[in-house]
C-alpha atoms as a PDB file:
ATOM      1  CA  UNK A   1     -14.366 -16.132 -13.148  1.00  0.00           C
ATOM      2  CA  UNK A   2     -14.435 -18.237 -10.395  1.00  0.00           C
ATOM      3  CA  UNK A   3     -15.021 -15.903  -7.227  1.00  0.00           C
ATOM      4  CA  UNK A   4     -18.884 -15.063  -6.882  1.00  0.00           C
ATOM      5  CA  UNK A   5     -20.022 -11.811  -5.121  1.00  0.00           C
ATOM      6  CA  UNK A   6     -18.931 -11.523  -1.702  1.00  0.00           C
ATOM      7  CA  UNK A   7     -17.171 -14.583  -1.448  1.00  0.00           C
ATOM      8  CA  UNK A   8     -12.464 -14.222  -0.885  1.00  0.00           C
ATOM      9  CA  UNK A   9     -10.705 -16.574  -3.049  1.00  0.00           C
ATOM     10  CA  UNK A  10      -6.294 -17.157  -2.307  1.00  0.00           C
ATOM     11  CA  UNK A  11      -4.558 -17.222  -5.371  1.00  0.00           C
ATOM     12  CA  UNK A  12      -0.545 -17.190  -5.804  1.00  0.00           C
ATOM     13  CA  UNK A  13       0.953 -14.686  -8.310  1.00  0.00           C
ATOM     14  CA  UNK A  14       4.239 -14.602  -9.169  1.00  0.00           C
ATOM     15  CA  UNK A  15       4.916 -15.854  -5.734  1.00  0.00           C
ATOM     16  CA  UNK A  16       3.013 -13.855  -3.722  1.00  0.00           C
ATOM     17  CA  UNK A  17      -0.128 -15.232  -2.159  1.00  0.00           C
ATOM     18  CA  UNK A  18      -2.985 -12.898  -2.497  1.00  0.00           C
ATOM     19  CA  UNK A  19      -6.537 -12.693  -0.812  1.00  0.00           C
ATOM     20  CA  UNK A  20      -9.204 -11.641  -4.243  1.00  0.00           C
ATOM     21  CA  UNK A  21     -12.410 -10.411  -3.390  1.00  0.00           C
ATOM     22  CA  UNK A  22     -15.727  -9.822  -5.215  1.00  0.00           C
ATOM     23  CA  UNK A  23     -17.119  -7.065  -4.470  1.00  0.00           C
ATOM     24  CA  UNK A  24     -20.380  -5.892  -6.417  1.00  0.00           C
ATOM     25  CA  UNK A  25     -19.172  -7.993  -9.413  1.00  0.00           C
ATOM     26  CA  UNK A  26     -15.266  -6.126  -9.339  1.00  0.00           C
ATOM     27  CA  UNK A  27     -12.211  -8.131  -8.528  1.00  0.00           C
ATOM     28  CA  UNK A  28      -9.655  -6.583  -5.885  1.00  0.00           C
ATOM     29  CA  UNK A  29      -6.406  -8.473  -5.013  1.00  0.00           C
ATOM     30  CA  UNK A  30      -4.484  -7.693  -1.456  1.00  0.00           C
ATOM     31  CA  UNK A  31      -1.405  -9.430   0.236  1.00  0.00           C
ATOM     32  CA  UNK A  32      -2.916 -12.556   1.932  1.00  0.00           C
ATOM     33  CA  UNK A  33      -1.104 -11.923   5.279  1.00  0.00           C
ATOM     34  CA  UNK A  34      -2.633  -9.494   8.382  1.00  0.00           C
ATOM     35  CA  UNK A  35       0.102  -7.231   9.234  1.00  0.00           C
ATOM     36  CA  UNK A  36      -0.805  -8.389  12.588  1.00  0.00           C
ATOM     37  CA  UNK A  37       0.014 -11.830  12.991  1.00  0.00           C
ATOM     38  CA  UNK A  38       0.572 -13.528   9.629  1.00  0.00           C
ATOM     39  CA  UNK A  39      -3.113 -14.346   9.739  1.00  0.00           C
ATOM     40  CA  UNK A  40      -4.979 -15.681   6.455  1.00  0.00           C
ATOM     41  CA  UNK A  41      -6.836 -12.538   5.195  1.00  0.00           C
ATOM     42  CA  UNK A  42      -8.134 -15.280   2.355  1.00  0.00           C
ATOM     43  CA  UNK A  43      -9.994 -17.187   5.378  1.00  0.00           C
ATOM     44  CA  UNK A  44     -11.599 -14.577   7.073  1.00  0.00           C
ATOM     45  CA  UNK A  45     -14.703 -12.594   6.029  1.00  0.00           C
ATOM     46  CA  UNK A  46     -15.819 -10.155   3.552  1.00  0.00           C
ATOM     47  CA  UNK A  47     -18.211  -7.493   5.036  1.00  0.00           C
ATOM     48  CA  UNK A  48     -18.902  -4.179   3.159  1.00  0.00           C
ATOM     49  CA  UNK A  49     -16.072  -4.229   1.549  1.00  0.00           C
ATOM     50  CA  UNK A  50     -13.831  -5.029   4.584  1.00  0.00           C
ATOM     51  CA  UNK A  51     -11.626  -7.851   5.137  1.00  0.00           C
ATOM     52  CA  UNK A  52     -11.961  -9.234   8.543  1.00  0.00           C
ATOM     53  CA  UNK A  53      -9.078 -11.549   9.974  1.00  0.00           C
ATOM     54  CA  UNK A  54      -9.772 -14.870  11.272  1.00  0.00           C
ATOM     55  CA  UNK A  55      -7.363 -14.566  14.145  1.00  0.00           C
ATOM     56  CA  UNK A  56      -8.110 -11.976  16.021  1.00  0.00           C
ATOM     57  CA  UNK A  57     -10.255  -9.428  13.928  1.00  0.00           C
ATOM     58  CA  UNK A  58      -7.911  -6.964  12.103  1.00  0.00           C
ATOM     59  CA  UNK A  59      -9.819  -5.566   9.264  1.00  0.00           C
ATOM     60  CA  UNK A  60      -8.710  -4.375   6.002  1.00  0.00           C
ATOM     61  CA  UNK A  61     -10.186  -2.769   3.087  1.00  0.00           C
ATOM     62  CA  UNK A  62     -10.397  -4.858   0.378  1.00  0.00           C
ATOM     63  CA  UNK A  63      -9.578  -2.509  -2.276  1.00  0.00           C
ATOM     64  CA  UNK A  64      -6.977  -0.549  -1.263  1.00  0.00           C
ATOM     65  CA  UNK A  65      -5.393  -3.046   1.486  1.00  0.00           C
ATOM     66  CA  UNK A  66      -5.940   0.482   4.439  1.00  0.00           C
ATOM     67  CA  UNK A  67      -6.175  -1.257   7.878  1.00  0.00           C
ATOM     68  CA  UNK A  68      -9.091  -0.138   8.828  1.00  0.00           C
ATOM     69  CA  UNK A  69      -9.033  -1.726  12.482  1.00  0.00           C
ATOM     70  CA  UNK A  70      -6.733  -3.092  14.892  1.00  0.00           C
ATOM     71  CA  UNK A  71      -5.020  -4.969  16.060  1.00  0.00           C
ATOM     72  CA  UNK A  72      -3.174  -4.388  12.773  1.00  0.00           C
ATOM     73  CA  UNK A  73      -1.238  -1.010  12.578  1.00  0.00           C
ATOM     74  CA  UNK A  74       0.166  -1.537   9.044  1.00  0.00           C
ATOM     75  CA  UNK A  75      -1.577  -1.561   5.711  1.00  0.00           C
ATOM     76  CA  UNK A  76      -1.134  -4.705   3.382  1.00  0.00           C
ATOM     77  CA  UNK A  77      -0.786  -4.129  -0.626  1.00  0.00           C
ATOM     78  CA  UNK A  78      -3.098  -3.956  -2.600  1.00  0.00           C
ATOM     79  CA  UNK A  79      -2.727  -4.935  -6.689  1.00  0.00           C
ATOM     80  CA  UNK A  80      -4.549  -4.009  -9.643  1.00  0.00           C
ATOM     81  CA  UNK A  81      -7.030  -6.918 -11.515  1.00  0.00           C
ATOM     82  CA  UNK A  82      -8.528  -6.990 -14.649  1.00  0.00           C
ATOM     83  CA  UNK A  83     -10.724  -8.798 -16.235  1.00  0.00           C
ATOM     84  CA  UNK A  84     -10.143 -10.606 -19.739  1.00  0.00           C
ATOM     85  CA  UNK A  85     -13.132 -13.326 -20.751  1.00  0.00           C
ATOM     86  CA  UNK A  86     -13.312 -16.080 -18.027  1.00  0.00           C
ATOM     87  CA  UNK A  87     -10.058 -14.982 -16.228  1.00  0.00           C
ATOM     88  CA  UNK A  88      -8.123 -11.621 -14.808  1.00  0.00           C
ATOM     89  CA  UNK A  89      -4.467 -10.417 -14.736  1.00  0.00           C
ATOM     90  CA  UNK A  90      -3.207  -9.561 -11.578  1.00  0.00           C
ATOM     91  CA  UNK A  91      -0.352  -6.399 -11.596  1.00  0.00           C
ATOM     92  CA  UNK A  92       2.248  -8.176  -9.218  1.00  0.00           C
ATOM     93  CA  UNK A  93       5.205  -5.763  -8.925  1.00  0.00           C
ATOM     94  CA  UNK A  94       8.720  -7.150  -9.626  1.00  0.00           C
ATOM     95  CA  UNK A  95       7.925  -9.924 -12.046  1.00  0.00           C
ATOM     96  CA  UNK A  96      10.722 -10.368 -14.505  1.00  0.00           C
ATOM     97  CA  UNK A  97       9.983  -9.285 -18.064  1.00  0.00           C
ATOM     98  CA  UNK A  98       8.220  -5.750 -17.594  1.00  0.00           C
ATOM     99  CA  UNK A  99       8.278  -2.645 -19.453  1.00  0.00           C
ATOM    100  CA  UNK A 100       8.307  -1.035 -16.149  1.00  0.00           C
ATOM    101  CA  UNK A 101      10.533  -2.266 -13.983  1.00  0.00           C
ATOM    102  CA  UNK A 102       7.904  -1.550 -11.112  1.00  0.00           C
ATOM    103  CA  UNK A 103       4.943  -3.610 -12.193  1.00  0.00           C
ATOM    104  CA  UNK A 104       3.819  -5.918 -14.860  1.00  0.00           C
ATOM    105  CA  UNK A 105       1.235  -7.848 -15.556  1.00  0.00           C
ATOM    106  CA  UNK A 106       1.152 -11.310 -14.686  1.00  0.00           C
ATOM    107  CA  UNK A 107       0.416 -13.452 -17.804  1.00  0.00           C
ATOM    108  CA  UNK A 108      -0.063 -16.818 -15.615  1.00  0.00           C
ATOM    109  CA  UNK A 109      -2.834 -14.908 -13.694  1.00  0.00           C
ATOM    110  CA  UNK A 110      -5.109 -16.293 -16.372  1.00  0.00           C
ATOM    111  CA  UNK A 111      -4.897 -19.642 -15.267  1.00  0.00           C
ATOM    112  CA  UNK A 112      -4.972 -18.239 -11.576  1.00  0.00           C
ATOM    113  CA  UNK A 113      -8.744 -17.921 -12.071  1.00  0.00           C
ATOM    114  CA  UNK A 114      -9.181 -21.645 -12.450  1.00  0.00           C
ATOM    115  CA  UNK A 115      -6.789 -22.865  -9.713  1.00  0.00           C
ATOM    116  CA  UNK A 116      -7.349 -21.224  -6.930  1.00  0.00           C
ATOM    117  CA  UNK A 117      -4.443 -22.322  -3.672  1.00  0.00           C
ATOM    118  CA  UNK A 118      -7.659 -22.280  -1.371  1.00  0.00           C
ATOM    119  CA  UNK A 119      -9.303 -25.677  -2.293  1.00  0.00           C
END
């Protein structure tokens, strides 16, 4: 896994670029973009579980995507991770091939882990 504690990785799945956090060892995956401005929720900072905004300090919480302080009014989604060996799945609703036509699992989220969009 290539995110240590604390630290937001961006990471594209299926499309969708998403801000992944490490928090306490757990991966959480949210939509990369404040509901504010467009900001990069993947640049900002992780604080208690928060995501803080670079642009003007909307904050988010990492696991479940709540805003949690304005100016953002609107929550961002949040997607389920898990963890398989060195890399994680990411649940990106939408992608073509699912049992359930309302999420599936991402199998390129494997290689995700390794090629992260931030570098």
């Amino acid at each position: 896994m290539d995110i240590e504690p604390g630290q937001i990785r961006v990471f594209d799945c299926a499309g969708r670029s998403l801000a992944v956090s490490n928090i306490d060892g757990e991966l959480y995956a949210i939509d990369n973009l404040c509901t504010h401005d467009g900001g990069p929720l993947g640049e900002g900072q992780l604080r208690r579980g928060r995501v803080v905004c670079p642009r003007h300090g909307a904050t988010f919480d990492a696991k479940t995507g709540k805003v949690l302080a304005l100016p953002a009014v609107r929550d961002v989604a949040a997607y389920a991770v898990a963890v398989e060996g060195d890399g994680f799945y990411i649940d990106c609703p939408g992608v073509a091939g699912s049992d359930d036509p309302n999420t599936v699992r991402d199998t390129e989220a494997t290689v995700m882990a390794d090629e992260p969009t931030d570098r």
